[in-house]
Protein backbone atom coordinates (compact mmCIF):
# COMPACT_ATOMS: atom_id res chain seq x y z
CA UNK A 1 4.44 10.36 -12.33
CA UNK A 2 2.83 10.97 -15.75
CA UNK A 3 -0.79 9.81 -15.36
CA UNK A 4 -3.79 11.53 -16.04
CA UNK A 5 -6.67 9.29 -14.22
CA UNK A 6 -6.43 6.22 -11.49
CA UNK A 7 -6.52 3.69 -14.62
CA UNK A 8 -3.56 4.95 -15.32
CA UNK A 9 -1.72 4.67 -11.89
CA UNK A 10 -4.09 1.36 -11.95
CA UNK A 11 -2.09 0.10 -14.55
CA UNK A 12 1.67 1.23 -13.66
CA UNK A 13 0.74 -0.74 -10.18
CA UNK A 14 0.38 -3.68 -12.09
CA UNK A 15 3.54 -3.55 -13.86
CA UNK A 16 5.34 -2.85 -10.59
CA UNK A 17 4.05 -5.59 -8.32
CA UNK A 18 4.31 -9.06 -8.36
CA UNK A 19 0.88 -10.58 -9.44
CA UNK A 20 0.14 -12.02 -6.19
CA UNK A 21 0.25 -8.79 -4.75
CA UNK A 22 -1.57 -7.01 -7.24
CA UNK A 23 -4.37 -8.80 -7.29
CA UNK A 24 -4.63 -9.17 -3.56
CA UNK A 25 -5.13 -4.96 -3.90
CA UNK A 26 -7.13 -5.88 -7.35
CA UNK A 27 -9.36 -8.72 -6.41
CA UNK A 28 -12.64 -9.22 -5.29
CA UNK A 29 -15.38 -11.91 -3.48
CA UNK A 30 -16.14 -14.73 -5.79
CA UNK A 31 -17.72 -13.41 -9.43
CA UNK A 32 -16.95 -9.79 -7.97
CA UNK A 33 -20.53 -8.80 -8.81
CA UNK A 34 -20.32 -6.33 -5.86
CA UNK A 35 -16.88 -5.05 -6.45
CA UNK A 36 -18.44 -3.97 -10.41
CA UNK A 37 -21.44 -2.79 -8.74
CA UNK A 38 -19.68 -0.22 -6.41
CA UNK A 39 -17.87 1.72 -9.16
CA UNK A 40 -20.79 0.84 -12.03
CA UNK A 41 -23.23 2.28 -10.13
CA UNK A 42 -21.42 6.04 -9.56
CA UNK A 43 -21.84 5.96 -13.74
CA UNK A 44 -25.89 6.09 -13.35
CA UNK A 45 -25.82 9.35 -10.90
CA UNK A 46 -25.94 12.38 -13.35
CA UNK A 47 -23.86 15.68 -12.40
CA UNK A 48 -26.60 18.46 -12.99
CA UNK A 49 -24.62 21.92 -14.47
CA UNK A 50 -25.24 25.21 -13.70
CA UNK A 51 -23.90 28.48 -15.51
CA UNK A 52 -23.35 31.78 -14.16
CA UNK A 53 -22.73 31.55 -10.81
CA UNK A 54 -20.12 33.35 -8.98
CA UNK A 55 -17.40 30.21 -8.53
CA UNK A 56 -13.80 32.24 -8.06
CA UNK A 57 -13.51 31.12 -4.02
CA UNK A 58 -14.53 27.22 -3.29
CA UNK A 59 -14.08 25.25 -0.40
CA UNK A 60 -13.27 22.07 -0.33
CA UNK A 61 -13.49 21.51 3.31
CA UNK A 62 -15.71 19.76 5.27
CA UNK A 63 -16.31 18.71 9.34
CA UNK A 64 -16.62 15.28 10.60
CA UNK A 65 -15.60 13.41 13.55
CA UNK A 66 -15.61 16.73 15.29
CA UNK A 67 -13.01 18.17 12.78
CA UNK A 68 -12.27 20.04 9.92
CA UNK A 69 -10.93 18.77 7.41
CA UNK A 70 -9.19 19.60 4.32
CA UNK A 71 -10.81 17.47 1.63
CA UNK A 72 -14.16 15.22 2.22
CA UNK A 73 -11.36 12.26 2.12
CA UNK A 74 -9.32 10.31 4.22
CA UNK A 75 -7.39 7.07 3.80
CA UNK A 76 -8.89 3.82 4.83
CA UNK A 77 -7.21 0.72 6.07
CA UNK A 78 -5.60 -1.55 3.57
CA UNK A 79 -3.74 -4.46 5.21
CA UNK A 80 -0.36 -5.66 3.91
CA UNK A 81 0.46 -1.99 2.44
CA UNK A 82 4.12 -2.26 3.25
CA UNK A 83 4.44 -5.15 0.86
CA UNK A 84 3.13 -2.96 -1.75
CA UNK A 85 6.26 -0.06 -1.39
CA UNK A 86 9.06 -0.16 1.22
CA UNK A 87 7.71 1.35 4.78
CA UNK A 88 4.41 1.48 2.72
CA UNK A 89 1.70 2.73 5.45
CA UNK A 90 3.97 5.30 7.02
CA UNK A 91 4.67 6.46 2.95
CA UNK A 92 0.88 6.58 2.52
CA UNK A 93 0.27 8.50 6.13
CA UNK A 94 2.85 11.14 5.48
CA UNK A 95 0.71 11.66 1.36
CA UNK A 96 -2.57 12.14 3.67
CA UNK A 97 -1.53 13.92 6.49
CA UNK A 98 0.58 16.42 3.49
CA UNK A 99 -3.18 16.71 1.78
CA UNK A 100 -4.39 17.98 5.78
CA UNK A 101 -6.64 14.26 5.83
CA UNK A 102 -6.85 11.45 8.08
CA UNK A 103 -4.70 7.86 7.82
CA UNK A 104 -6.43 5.01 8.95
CA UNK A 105 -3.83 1.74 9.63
CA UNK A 106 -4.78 -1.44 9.28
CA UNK A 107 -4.74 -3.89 11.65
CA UNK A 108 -2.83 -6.04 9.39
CA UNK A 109 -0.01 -3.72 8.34
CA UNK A 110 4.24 -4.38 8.04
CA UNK A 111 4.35 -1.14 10.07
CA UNK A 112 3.08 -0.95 14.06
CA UNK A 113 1.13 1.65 15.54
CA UNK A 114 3.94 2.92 17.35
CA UNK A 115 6.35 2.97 14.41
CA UNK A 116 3.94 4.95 12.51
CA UNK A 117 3.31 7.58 15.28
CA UNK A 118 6.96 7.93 15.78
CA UNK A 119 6.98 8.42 11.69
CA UNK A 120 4.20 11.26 11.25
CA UNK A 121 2.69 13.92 12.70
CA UNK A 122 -0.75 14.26 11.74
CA UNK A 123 -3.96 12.83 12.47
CA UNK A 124 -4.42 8.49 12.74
CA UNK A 125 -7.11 6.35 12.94
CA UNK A 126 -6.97 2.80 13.70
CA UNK A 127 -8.34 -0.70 12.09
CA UNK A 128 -9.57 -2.85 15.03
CA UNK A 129 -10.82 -6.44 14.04
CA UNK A 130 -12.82 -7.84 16.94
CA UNK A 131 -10.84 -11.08 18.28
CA UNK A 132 -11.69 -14.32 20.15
CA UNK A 133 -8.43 -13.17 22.80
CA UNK A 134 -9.95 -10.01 24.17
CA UNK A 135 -6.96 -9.43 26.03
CA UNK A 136 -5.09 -8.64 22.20
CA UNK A 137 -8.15 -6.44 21.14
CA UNK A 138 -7.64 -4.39 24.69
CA UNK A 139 -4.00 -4.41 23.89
CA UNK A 140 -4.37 -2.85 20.84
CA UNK A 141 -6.53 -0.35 22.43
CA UNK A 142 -4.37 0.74 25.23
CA UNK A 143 -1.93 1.00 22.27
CA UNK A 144 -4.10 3.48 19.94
CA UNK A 145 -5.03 5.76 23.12
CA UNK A 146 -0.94 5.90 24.00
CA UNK A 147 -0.82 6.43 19.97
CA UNK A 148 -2.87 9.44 19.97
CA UNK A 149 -4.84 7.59 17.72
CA UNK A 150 -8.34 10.11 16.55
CA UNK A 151 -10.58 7.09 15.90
CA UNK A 152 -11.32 3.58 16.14
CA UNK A 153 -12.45 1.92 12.88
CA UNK A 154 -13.74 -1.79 14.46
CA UNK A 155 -14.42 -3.75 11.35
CA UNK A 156 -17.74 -5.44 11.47
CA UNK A 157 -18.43 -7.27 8.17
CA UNK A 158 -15.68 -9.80 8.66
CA UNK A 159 -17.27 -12.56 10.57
CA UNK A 160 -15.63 -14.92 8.44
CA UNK A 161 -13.09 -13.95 5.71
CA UNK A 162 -14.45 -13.71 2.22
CA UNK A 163 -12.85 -16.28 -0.47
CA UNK A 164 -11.25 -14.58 -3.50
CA UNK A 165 -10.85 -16.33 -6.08
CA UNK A 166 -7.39 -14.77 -7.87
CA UNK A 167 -5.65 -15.29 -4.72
CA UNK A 168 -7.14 -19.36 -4.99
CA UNK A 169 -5.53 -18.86 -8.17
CA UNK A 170 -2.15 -17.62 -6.62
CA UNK A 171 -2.07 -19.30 -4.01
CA UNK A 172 -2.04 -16.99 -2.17
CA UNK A 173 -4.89 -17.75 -0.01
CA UNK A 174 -3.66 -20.54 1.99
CA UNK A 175 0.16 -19.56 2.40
CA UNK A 176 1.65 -19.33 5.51
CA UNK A 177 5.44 -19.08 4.18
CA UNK A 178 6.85 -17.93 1.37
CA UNK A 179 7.04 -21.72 -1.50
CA UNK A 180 8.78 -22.51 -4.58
CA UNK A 181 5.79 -21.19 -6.38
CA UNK A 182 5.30 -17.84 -4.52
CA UNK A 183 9.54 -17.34 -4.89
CA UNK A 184 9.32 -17.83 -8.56
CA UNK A 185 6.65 -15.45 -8.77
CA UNK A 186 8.74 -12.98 -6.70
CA UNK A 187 11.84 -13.24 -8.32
CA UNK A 188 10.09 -11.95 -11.46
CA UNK A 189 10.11 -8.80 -9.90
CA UNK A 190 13.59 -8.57 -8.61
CA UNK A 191 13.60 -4.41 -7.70
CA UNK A 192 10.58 -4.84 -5.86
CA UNK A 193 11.96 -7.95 -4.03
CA UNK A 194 15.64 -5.98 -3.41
CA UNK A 195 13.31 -3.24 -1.27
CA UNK A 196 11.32 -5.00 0.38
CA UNK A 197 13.75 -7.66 1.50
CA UNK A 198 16.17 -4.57 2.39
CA UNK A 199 14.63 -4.47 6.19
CA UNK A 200 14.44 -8.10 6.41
CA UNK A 201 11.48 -10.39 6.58
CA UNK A 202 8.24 -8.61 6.68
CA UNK A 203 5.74 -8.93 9.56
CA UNK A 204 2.86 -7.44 10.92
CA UNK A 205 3.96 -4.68 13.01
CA UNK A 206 0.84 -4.67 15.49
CA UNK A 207 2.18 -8.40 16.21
CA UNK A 208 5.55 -8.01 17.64
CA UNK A 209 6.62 -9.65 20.34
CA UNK A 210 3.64 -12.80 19.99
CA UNK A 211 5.49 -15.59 18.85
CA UNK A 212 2.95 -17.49 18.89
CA UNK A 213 1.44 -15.44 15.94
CA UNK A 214 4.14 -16.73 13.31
CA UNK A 215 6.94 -14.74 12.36
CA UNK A 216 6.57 -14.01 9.34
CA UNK A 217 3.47 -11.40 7.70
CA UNK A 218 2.24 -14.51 5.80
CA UNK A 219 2.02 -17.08 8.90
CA UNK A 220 1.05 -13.93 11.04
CA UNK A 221 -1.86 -12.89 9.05
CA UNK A 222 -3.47 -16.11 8.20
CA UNK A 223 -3.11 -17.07 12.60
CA UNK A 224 -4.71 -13.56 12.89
CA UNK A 225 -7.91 -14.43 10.61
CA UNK A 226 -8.31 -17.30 12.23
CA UNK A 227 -8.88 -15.59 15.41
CA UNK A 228 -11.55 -13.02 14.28
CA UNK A 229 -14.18 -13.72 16.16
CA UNK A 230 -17.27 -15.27 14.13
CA UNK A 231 -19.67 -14.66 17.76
CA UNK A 232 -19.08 -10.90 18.00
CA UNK A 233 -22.85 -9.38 18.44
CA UNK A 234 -23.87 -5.43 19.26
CA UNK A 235 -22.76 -6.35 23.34
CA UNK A 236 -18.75 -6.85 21.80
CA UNK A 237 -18.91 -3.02 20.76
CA UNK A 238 -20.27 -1.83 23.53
CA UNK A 239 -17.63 -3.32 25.54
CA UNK A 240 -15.38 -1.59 22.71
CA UNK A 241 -17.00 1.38 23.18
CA UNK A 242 -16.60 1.24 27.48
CA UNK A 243 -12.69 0.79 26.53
CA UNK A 244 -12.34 3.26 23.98
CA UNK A 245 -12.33 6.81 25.07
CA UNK A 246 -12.54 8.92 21.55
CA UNK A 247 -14.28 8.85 18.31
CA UNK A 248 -15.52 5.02 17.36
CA UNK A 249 -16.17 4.13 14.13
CA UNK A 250 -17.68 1.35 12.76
CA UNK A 251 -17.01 0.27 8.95
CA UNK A 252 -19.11 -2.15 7.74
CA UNK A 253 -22.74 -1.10 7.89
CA UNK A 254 -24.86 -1.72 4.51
CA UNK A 255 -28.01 -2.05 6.03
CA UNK A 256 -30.37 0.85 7.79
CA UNK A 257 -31.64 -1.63 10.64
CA UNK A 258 -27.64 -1.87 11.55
CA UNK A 259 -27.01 1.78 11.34
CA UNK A 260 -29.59 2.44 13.90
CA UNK A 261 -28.21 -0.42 16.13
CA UNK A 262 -24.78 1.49 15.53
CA UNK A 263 -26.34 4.63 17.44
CA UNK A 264 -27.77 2.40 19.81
CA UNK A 265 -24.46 0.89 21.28
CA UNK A 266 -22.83 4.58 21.23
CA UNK A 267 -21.17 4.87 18.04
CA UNK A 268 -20.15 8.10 16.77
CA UNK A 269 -20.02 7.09 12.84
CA UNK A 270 -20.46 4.36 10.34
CA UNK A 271 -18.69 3.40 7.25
CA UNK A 272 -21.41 2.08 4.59
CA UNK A 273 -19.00 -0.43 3.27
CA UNK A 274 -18.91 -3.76 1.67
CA UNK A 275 -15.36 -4.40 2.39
CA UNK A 276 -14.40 -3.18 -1.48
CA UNK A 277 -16.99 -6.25 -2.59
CA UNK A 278 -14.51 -8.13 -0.69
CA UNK A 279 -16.90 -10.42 2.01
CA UNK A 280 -20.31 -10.71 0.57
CA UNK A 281 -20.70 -11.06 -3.21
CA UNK A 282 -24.09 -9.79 -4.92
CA UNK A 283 -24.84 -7.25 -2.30
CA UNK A 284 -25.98 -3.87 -2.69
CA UNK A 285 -22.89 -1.26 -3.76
CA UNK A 286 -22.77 1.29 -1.21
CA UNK A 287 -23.68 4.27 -3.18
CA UNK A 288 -26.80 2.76 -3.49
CA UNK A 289 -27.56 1.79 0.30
CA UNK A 290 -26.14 5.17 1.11
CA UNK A 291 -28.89 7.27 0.63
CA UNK A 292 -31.57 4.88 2.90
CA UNK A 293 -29.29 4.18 5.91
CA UNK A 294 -28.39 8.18 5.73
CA UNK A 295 -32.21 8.66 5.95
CA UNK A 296 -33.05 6.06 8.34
CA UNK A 297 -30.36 7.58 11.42
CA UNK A 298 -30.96 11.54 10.20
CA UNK A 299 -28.14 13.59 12.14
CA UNK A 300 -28.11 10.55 14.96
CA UNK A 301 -25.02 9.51 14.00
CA UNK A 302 -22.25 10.92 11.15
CA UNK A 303 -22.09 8.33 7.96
CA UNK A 304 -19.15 7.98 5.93
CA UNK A 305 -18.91 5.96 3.14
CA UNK A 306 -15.94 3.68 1.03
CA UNK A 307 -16.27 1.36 -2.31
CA UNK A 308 -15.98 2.52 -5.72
CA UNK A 309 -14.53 6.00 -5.67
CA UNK A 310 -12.34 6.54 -8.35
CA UNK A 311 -12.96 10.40 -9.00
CA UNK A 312 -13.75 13.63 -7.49
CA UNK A 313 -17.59 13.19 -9.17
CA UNK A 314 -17.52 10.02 -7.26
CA UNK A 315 -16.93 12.00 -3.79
CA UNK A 316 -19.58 14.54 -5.00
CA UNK A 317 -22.05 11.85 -5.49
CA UNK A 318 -21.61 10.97 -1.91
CA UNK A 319 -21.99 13.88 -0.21
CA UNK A 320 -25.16 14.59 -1.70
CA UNK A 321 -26.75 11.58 -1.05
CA UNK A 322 -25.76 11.52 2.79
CA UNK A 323 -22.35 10.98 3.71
CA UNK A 324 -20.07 13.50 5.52
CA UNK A 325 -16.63 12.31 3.45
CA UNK A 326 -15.73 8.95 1.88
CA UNK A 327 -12.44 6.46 2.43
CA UNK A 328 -10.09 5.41 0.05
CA UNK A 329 -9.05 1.83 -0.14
CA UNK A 330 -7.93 0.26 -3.72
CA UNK A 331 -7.28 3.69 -5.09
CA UNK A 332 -4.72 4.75 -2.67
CA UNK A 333 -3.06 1.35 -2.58
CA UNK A 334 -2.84 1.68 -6.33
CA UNK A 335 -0.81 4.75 -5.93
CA UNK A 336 1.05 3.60 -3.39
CA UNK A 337 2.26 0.18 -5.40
CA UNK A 338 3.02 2.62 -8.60
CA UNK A 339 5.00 5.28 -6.92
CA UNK A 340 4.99 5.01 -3.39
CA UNK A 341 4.78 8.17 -1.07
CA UNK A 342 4.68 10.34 -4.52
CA UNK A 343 1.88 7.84 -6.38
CA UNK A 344 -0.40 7.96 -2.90
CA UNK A 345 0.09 11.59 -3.16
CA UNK A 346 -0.93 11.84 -6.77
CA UNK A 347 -4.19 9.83 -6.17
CA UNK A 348 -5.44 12.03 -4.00
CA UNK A 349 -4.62 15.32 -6.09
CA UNK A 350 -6.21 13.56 -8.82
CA UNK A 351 -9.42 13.20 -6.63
CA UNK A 352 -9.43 16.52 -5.19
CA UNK A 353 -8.50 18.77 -8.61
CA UNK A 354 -11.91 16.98 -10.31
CA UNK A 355 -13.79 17.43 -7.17
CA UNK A 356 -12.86 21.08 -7.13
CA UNK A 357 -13.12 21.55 -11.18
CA UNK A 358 -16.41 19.95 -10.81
CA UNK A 359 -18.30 21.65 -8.02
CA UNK A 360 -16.95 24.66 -9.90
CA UNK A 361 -18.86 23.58 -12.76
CA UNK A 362 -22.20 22.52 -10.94
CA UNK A 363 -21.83 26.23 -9.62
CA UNK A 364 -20.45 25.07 -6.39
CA UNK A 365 -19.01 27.25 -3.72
CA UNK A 366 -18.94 25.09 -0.44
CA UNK A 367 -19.02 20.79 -0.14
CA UNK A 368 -22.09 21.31 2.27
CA UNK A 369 -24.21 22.79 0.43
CA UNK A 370 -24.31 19.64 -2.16
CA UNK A 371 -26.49 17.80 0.37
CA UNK A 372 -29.11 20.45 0.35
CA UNK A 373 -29.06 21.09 -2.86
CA UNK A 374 -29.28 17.55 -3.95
CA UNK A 375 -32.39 17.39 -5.78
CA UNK A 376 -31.53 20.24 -7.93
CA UNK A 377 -27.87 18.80 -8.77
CA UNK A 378 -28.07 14.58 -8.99
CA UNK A 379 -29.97 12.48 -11.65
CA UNK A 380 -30.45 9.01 -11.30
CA UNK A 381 -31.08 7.26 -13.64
CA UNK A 382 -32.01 3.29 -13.33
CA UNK A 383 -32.70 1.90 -9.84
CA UNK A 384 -30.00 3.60 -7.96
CA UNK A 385 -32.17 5.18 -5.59
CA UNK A 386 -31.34 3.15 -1.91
């Protein structure tokens, strides 16, 4: 795979998949304001170089969640990813756990839980949307803990979905089976449609044996929205959190006066995420609420961050404005739509060889020292201060 930067992989996805698909990955919230926001406002943090400093051994490891870890990275949930390559989240598992990171499933992926864990070895975390039917939200549960599952990611910033407009465009929004108009579309693409046909009709995994769910991914996922529940409040994750024996996650925070309620109800760490600018257009990118909700809980609870990181100076950014290690969402599934297990794999060399080049370069031994040394490394520039 001949590509030197994630526009390029960007762009070999988008020959590969059919539209619909690709802008389901590409897409964004209404004007995508916030989507722009998270990557544009990476560009106004200045790198800081320093010169002779002994550089010949860096680390690029980092702890969180009680772990090492091999890169400040790990693989965030991206729902429908085996409709973007053939056995597409177990493809994009086996890339991170080969790069020694975390793979977090989404609750609305082709492949189950169980088919996954059966599939790879290494470390999984787990996408839990908070439902209306408890009694599916404990199943799931008693399902990651058989799972060995590390963490639980529960999704908070989905009370109701948010409306995208390319897939009003498509469609693709309101489809519960597969029409004239999607067909045509698909047929466009007829190699893509040959492999992921070749195991039959696609459905969520985590839904087998629920009929009443649809049977079908398309029918399946929109029944599944539906029953998000729009009344979750701070008491549904502490009954989460009396359930769920490990690390709990929540991903979704954007706001310090959350964060703190996070370490209230037990959590162990937050995501500062806007759902990839996907719920609630015109708010804040995450790089710049990082650095306030990072000061506001202090070493209370760990923060992670996703949205807009689309190079190694991107993850460097992050660390030194609070966060322990950042998720991948739109760049993995990029990689995964242009090349599969290989293109997920490339993405994340592609991160890591800048991160390391760069640290390098900013006379960087160790990740964890980028934190302390923030004020000597980062420039902003504008009002991307949190």
């Amino acid at each position: 795979m001949a590509v030197a930067n994630l526009d390029d992989v960007r762009a070999m996805a988008a020959r590969r998949l059919p539209k619909v698909f690709f802008e389901y990955i590409d897409g964004a919230a209404f004007s995508e304001e916030t989507a722009r926001r998270n990557v544009a406002d990476f560009r106004r943090i200045e790198l800081q170089q320093r010169v002779l400093i002994d550089v010949s051994r860096r680390d690029l490891q980092v702890d969180y969640l009680g772990r090492r870890r091999a890169l400040p990275i790990a693989l965030g949930p991206v729902g429908f990813s085996g409709l973007f390559s053939e056995r597409g989240e177990i493809k994009a598992a086996r890339a991170a756990h080969a790069a020694g990171i975390p793979y977090c499933l989404s609750s609305f992926a082709i492949t189950s839980l169980e088919e996954l864990r059966a599939a790879t070895r290494g470390t999984l975390w787990f996408q839990l949307y908070v439902l209306r039917e408890r009694e599916l939200a404990r199943r799931m549960i008693e399902t990651a803990i058989a799972a060995d599952v590390e963490a639980l990611c529960v999704t908070v910033d989905t009370p109701v979905g948010g409306l995208r407009e390319k897939d009003v465009r498509n469609g693709f929004r309101s489809l519960t089976k597969v029409t004239p108009r999607l067909a045509l579309a698909l047929a466009r693409k007829p190699m893509w449609c040959a492999r992921i046909l070749r195991r039959g009709i696609p459905e969520i995994g985590n839904l087998a044996g629920l009929p009443e769910y649809g049977s079908n991914a398309l029918e399946q996922a929109a029944r599944l929205a539906a029953h998000i529940d729009a009344s979750m409040t701070w008491e549904s994750i502490a009954w989460i959190r009396k359930l769920w024996p490990r690390k709990l996650v929540l991903k979704g925070i954007l706001n310090a006066i959350d964060a703190s309620e996070a370490v209230r109800v037990g959590a162990d760490a937050i995501v500062v995420s806007n759902h990839g600018g996907r719920q609630l257009d015109c708010a804040s990118s995450t790089i710049a609420a990082l650095p306030r909700i990072a000061d506001a809980v202090g070493s209370d609870i760990e923060v992670l961050l996703d949205g807009g990181i689309r190079r190694g100076s991107d993850v460097l950014k992050a660390l030194a404005l609070g966060a322990r290690g950042v998720l991948l969402g739109r760049a993995y599934a990029y990689g995964l739509a242009a090349d599969g297990e290989r293109g997920v794999a490339r993405v994340i060399e592609l991160i890591a060889t800048e991160l390391d080049l760069q640290m390098a370069q900013m006379g960087l031994c160790h990740l964890r020292d980028m934190a302390r040394r923030r004020d000597e490394l980062l420039r902003i520039r504008g009002d991307v201060s949190g």
